[in-house]
C-alpha atoms as a PDB file:
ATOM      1  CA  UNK A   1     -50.392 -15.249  76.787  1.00  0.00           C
ATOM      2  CA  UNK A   2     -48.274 -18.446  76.831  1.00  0.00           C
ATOM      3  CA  UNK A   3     -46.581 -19.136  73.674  1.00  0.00           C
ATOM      4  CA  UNK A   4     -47.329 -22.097  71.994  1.00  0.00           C
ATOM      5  CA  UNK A   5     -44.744 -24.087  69.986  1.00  0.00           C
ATOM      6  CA  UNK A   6     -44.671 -24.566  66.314  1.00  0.00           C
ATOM      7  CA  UNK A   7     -46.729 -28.000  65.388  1.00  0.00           C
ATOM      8  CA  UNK A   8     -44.584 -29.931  62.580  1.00  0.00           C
ATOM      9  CA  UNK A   9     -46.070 -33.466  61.467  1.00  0.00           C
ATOM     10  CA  UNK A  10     -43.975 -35.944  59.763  1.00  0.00           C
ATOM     11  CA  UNK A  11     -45.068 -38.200  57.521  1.00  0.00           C
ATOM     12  CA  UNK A  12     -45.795 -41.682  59.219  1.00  0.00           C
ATOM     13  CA  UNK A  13     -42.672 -43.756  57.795  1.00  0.00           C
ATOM     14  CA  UNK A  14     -40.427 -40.493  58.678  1.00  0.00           C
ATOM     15  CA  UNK A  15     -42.415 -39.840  61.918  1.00  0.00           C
ATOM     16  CA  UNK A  16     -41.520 -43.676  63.491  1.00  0.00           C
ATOM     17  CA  UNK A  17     -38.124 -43.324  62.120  1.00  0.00           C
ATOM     18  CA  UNK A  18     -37.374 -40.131  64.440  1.00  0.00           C
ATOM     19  CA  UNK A  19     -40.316 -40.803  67.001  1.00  0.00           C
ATOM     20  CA  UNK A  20     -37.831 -41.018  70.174  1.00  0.00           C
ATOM     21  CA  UNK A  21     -36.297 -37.467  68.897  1.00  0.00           C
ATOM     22  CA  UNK A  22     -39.812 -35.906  68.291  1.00  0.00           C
ATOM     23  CA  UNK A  23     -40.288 -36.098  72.421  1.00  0.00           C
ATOM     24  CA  UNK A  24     -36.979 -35.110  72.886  1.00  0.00           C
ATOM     25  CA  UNK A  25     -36.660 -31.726  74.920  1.00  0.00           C
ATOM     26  CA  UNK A  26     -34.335 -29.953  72.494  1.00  0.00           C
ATOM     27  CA  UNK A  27     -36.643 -30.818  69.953  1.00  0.00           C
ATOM     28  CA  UNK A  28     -39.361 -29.315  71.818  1.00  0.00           C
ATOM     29  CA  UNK A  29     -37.414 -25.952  72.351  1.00  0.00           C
ATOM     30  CA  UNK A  30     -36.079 -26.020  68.963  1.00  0.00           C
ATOM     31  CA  UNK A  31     -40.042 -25.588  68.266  1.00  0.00           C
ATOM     32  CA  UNK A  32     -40.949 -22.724  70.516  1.00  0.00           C
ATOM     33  CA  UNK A  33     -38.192 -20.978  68.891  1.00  0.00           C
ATOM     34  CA  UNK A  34     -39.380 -21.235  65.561  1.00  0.00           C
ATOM     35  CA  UNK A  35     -43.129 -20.321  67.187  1.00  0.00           C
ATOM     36  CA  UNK A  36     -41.576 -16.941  67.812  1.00  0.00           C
ATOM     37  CA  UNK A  37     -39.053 -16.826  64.405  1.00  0.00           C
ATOM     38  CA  UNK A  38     -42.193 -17.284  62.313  1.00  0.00           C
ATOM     39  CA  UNK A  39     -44.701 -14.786  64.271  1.00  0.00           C
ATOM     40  CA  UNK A  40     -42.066 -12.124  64.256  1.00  0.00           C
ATOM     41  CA  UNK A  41     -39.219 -12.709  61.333  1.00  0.00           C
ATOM     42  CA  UNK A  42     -39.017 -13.634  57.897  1.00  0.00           C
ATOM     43  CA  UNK A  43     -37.975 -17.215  58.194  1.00  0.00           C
ATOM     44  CA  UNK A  44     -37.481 -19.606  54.976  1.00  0.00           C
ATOM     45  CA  UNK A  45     -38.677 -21.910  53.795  1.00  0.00           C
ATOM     46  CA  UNK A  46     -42.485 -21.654  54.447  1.00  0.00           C
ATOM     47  CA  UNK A  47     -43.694 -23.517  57.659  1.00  0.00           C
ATOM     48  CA  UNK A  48     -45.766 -26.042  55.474  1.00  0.00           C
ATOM     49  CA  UNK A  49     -42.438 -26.953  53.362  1.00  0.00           C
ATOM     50  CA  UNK A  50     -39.815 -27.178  56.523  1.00  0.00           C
ATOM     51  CA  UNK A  51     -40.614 -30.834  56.335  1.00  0.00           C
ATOM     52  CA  UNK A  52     -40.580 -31.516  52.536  1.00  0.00           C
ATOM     53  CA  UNK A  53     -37.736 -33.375  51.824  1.00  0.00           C
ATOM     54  CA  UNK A  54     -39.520 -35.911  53.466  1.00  0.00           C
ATOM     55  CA  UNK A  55     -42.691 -36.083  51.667  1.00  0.00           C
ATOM     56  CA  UNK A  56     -41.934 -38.210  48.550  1.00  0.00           C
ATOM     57  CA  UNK A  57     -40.403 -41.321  49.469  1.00  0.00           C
ATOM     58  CA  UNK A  58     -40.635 -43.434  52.841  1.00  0.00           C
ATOM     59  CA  UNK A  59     -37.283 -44.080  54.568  1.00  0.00           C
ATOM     60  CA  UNK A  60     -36.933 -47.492  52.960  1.00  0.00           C
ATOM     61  CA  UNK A  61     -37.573 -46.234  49.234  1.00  0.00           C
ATOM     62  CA  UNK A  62     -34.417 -43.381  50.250  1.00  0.00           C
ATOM     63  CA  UNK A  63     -31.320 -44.862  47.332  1.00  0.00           C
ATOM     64  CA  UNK A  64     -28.699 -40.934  47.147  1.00  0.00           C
ATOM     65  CA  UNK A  65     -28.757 -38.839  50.360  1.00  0.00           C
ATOM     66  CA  UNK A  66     -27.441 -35.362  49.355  1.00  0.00           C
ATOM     67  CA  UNK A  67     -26.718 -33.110  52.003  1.00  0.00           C
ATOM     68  CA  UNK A  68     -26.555 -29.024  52.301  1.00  0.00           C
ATOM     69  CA  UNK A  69     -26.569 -26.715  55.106  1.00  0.00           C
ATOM     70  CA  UNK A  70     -29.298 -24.739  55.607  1.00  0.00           C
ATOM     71  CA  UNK A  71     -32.222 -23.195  53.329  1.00  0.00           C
ATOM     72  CA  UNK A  72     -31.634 -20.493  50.770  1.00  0.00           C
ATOM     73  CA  UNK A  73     -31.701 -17.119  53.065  1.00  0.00           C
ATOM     74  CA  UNK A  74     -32.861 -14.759  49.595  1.00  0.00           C
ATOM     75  CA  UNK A  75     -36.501 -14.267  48.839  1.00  0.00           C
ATOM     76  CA  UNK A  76     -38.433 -16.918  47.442  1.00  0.00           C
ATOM     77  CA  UNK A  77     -36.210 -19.054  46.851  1.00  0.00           C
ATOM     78  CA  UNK A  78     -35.919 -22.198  49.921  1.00  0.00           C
ATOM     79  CA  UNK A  79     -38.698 -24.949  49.035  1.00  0.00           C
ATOM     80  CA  UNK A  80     -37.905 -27.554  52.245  1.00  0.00           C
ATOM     81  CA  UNK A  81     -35.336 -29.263  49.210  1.00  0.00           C
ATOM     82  CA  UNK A  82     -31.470 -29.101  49.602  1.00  0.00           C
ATOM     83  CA  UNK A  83     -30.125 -27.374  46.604  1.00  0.00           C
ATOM     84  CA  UNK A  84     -33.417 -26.414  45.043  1.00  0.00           C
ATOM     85  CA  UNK A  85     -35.721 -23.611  44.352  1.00  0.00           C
ATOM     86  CA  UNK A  86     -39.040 -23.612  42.794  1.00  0.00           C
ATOM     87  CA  UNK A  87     -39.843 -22.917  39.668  1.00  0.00           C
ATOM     88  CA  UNK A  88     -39.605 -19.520  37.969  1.00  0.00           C
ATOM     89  CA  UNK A  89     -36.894 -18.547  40.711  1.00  0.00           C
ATOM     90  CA  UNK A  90     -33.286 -17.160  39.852  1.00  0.00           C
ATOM     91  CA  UNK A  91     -30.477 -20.320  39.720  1.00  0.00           C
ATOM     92  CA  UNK A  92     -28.236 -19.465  43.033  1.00  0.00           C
ATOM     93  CA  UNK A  93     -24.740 -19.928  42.472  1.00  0.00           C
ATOM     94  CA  UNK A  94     -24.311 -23.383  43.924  1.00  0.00           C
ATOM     95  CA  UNK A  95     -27.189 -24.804  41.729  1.00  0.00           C
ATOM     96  CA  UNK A  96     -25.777 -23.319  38.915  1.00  0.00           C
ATOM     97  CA  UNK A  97     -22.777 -25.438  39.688  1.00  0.00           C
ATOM     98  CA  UNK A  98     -24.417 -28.499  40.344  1.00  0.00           C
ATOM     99  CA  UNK A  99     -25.903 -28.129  36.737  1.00  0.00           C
ATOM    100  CA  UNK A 100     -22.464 -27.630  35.284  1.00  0.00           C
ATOM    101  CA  UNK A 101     -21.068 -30.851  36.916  1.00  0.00           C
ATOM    102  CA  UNK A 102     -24.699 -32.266  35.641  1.00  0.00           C
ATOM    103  CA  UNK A 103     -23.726 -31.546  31.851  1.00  0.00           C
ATOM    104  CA  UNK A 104     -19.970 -32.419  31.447  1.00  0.00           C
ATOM    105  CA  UNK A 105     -21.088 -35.773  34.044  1.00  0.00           C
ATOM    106  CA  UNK A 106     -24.372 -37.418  32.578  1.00  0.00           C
ATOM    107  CA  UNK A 107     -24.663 -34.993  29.777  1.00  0.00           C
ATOM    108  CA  UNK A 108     -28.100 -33.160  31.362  1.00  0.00           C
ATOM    109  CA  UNK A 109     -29.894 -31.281  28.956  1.00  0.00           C
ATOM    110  CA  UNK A 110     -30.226 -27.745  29.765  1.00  0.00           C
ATOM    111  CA  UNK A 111     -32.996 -27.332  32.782  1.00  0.00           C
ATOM    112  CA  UNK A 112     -35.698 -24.667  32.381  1.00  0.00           C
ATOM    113  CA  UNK A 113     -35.497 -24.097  36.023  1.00  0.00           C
ATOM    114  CA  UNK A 114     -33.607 -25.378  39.547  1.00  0.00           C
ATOM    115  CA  UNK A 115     -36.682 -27.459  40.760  1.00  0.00           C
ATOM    116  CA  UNK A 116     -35.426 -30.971  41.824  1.00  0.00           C
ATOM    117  CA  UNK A 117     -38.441 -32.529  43.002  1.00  0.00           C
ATOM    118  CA  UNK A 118     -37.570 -34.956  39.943  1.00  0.00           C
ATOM    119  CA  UNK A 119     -35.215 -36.465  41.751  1.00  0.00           C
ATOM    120  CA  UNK A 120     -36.881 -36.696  45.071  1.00  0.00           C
ATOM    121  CA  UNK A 121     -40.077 -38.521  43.789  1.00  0.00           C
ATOM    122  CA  UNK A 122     -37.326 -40.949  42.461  1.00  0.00           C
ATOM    123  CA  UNK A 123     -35.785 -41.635  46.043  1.00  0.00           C
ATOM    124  CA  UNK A 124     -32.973 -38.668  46.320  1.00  0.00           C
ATOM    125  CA  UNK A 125     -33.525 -37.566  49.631  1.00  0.00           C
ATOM    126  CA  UNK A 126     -32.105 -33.681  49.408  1.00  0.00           C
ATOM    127  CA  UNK A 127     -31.723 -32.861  53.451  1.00  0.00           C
ATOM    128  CA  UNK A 128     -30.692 -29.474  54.667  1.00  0.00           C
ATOM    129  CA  UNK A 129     -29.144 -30.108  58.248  1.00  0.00           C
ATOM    130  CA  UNK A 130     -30.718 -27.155  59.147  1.00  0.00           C
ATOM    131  CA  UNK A 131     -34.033 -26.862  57.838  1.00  0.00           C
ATOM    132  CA  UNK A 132     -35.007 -23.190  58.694  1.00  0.00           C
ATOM    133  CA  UNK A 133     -33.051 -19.800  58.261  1.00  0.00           C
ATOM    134  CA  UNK A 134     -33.913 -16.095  58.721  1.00  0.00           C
ATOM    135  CA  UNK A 135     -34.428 -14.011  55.462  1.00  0.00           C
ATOM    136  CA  UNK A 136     -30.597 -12.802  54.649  1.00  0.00           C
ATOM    137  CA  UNK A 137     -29.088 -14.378  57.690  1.00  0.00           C
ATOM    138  CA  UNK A 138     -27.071 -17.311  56.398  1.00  0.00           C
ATOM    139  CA  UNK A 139     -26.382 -19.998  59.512  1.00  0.00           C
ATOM    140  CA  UNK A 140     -29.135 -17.765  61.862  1.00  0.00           C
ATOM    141  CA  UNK A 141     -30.637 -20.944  63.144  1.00  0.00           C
ATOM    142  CA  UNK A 142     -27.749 -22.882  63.583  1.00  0.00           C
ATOM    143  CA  UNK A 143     -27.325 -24.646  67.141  1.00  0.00           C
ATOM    144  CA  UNK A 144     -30.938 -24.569  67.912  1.00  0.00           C
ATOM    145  CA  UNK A 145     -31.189 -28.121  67.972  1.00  0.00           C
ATOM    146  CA  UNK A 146     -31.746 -28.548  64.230  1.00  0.00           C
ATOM    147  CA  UNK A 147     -28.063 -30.280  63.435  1.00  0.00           C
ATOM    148  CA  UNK A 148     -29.420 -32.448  66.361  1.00  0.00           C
ATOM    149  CA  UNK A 149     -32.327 -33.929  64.514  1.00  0.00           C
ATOM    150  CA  UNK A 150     -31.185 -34.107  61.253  1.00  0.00           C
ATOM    151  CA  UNK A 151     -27.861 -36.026  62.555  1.00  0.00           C
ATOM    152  CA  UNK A 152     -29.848 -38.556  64.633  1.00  0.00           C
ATOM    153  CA  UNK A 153     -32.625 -38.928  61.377  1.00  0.00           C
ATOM    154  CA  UNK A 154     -29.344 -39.547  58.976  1.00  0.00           C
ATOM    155  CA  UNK A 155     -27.642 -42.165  61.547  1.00  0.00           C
ATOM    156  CA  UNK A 156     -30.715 -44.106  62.118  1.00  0.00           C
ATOM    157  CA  UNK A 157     -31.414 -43.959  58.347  1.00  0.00           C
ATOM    158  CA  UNK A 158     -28.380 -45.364  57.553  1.00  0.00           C
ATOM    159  CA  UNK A 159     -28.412 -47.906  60.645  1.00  0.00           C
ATOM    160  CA  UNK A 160     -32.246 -49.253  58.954  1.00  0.00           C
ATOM    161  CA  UNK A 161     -31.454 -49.656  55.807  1.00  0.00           C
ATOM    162  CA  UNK A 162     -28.161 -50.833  53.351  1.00  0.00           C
ATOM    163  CA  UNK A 163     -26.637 -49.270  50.409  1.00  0.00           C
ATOM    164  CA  UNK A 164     -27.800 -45.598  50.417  1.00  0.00           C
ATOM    165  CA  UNK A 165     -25.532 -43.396  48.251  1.00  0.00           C
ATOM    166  CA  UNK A 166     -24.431 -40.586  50.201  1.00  0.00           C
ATOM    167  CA  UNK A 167     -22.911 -37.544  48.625  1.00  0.00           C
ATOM    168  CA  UNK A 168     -21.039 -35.395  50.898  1.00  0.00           C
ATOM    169  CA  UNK A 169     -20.575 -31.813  49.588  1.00  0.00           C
ATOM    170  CA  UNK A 170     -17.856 -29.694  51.857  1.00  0.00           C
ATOM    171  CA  UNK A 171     -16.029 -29.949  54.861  1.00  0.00           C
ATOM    172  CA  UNK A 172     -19.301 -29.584  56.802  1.00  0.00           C
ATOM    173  CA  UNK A 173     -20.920 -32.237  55.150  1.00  0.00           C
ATOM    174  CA  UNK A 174     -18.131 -34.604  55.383  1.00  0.00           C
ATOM    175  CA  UNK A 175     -17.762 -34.690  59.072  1.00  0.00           C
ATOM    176  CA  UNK A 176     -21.050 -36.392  58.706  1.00  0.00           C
ATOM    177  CA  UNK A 177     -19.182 -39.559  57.739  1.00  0.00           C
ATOM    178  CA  UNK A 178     -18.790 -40.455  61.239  1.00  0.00           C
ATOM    179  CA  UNK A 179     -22.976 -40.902  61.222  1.00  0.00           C
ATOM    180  CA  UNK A 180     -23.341 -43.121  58.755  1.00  0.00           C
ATOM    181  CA  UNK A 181     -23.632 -47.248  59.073  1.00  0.00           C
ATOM    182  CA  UNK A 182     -20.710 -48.888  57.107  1.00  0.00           C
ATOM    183  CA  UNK A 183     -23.168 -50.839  55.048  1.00  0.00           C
ATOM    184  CA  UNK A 184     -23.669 -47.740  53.083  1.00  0.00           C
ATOM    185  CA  UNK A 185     -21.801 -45.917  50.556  1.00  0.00           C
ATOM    186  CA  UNK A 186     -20.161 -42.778  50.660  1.00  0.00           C
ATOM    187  CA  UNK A 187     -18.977 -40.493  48.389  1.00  0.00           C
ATOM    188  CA  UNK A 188     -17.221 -36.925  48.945  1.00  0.00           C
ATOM    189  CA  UNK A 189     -16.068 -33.796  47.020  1.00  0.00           C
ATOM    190  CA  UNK A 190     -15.840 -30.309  47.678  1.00  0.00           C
ATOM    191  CA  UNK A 191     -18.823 -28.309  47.979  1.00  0.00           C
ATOM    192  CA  UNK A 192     -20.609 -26.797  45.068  1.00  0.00           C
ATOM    193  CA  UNK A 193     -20.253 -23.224  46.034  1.00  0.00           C
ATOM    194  CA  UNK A 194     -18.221 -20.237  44.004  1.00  0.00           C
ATOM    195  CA  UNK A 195     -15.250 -20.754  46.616  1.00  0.00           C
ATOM    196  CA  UNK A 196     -14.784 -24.278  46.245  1.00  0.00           C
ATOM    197  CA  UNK A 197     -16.190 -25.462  43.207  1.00  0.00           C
ATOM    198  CA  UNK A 198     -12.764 -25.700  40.775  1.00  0.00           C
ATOM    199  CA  UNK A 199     -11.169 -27.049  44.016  1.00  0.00           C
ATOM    200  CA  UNK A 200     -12.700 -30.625  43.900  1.00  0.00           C
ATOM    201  CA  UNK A 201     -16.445 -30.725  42.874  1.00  0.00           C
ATOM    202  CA  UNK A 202     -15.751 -30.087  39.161  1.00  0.00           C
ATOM    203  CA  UNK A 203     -15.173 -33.559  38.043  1.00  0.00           C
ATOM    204  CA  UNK A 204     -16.080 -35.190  40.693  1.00  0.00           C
ATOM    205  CA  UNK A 205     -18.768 -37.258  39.049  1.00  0.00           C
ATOM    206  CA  UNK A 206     -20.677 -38.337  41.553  1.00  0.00           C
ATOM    207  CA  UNK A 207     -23.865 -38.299  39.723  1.00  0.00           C
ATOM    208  CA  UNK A 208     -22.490 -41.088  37.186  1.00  0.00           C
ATOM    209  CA  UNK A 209     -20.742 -42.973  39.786  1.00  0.00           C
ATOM    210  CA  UNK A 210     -24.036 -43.211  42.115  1.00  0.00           C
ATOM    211  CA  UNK A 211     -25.999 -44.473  39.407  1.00  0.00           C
ATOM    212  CA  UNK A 212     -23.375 -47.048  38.456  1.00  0.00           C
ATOM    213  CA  UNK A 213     -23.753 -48.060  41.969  1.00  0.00           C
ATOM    214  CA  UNK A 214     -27.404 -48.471  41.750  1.00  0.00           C
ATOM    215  CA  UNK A 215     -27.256 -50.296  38.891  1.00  0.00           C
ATOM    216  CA  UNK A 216     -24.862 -53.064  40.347  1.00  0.00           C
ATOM    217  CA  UNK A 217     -27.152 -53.283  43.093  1.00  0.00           C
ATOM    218  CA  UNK A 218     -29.687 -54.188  40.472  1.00  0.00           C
ATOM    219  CA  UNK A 219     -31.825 -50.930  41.258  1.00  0.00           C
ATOM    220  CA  UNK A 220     -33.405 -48.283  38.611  1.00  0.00           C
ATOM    221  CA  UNK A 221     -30.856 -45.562  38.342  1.00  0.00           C
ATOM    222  CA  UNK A 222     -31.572 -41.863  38.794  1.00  0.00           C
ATOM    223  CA  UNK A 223     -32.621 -39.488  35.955  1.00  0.00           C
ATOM    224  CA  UNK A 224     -30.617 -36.520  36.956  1.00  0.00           C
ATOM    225  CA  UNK A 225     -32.618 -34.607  33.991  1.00  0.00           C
ATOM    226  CA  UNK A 226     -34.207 -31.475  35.879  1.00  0.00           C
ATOM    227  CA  UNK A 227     -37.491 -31.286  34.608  1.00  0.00           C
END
């Protein structure tokens, strides 16, 4: 039987954004690949989420880019948003961190849960650069073409548009730099995990500091309240 490959739609606005890399052949690979990963793995997040960072806002409406790796690997908890898990799920460490910085930066009240669709209705566009990982195999669809979309969809995101907020968490994150139009802002720490987290992300205050950003641009600020 010939295998078929995996059929991901975009959104319109995100769909002519990345049309060109949609009929790319790496992209094409990338989904035969996951064809197979999801007929015979566990693979997070589920196949009707891979593409939700992408459902709330059009590119245009995007005002904080905040950038992870790749999906939660643990049961139940990758929802197709960087950072987040759904409701009713256990905080991972790195979450749990991001709330801490939350509280001592814009004084967040304490969240019932680690969902932050909140923040993407309001134009936080929370992009994994990969968006798919095996159950309990951190990085185990790295270089399958993934880091190729997402880096193309970020660079011609920034080249479209002016004044996005990007928040680069980590080393891996801030090579991204290079992908991003000047007419956009940038800001860096460490990342948010156990390892690093005293080292540079504590305090960095990014979460004031974008919003003070919006609001010089004349633009609604973000509620960072998780709720």
């Amino acid at each position: 039987m010939k295998i078929k490959p995996l059929n991901l739609v975009l959104n319109d606005t995100w769909g002519h954004l990345v049309s060109k890399e949609l009929n790319e052949k790496y992209f094409h690979e990338l989904m035969f690949f996951l064809k197979t990963e999801y007929e015979n793995e566990t693979i997070f997040p589920l196949k009707e989420n891979i593409f939700a960072a992408f459902a709330y806002k059009s590119p245009q409406e995007i005002k904080v880019v905040i950038l992870g790796q790749d999906p939660y690997h643990d049961n139940f908890q990758a929802n197709g948003l960087a950072f987040s898990v759904s409701q009713g799920i256990k905080l991972p460490p790195s979450l749990k961190n991001i709330i801490k910085e939350l509280k001592t930066d814009v004084n967040l009240t304490e969240p019932m849960h680690g969902d932050l669709s909140h923040w993407a209705k309001q134009g936080v566009l929370l992009l994994n650069t990969c968006l798919t990982v095996r159950a309990h195999e951190p990085l185990s669809h790295q270089n399958r073409g993934w880091e190729k979309f997402t880096d193309r969809l970020i660079q011609l995101l920034s080249e479209n548009n002016k004044n996005i907020i990007f928040l680069l968490w980590g080393a891996k994150a801030e090579v991204k730099k290079e992908l991003i139009a000047s007419k956009n802002y940038i800001l860096t720490s460490k990342h948010p995990s156990p390892l690093s987290a005293y080292r540079g992300f504590f305090g960095c205050k990014h979460f004031s500091k974008a919003n003070e950003i919006l609001i010089s641009q004349g633009k609604q600020p973000i509620d960072w309240e998780i709720i």
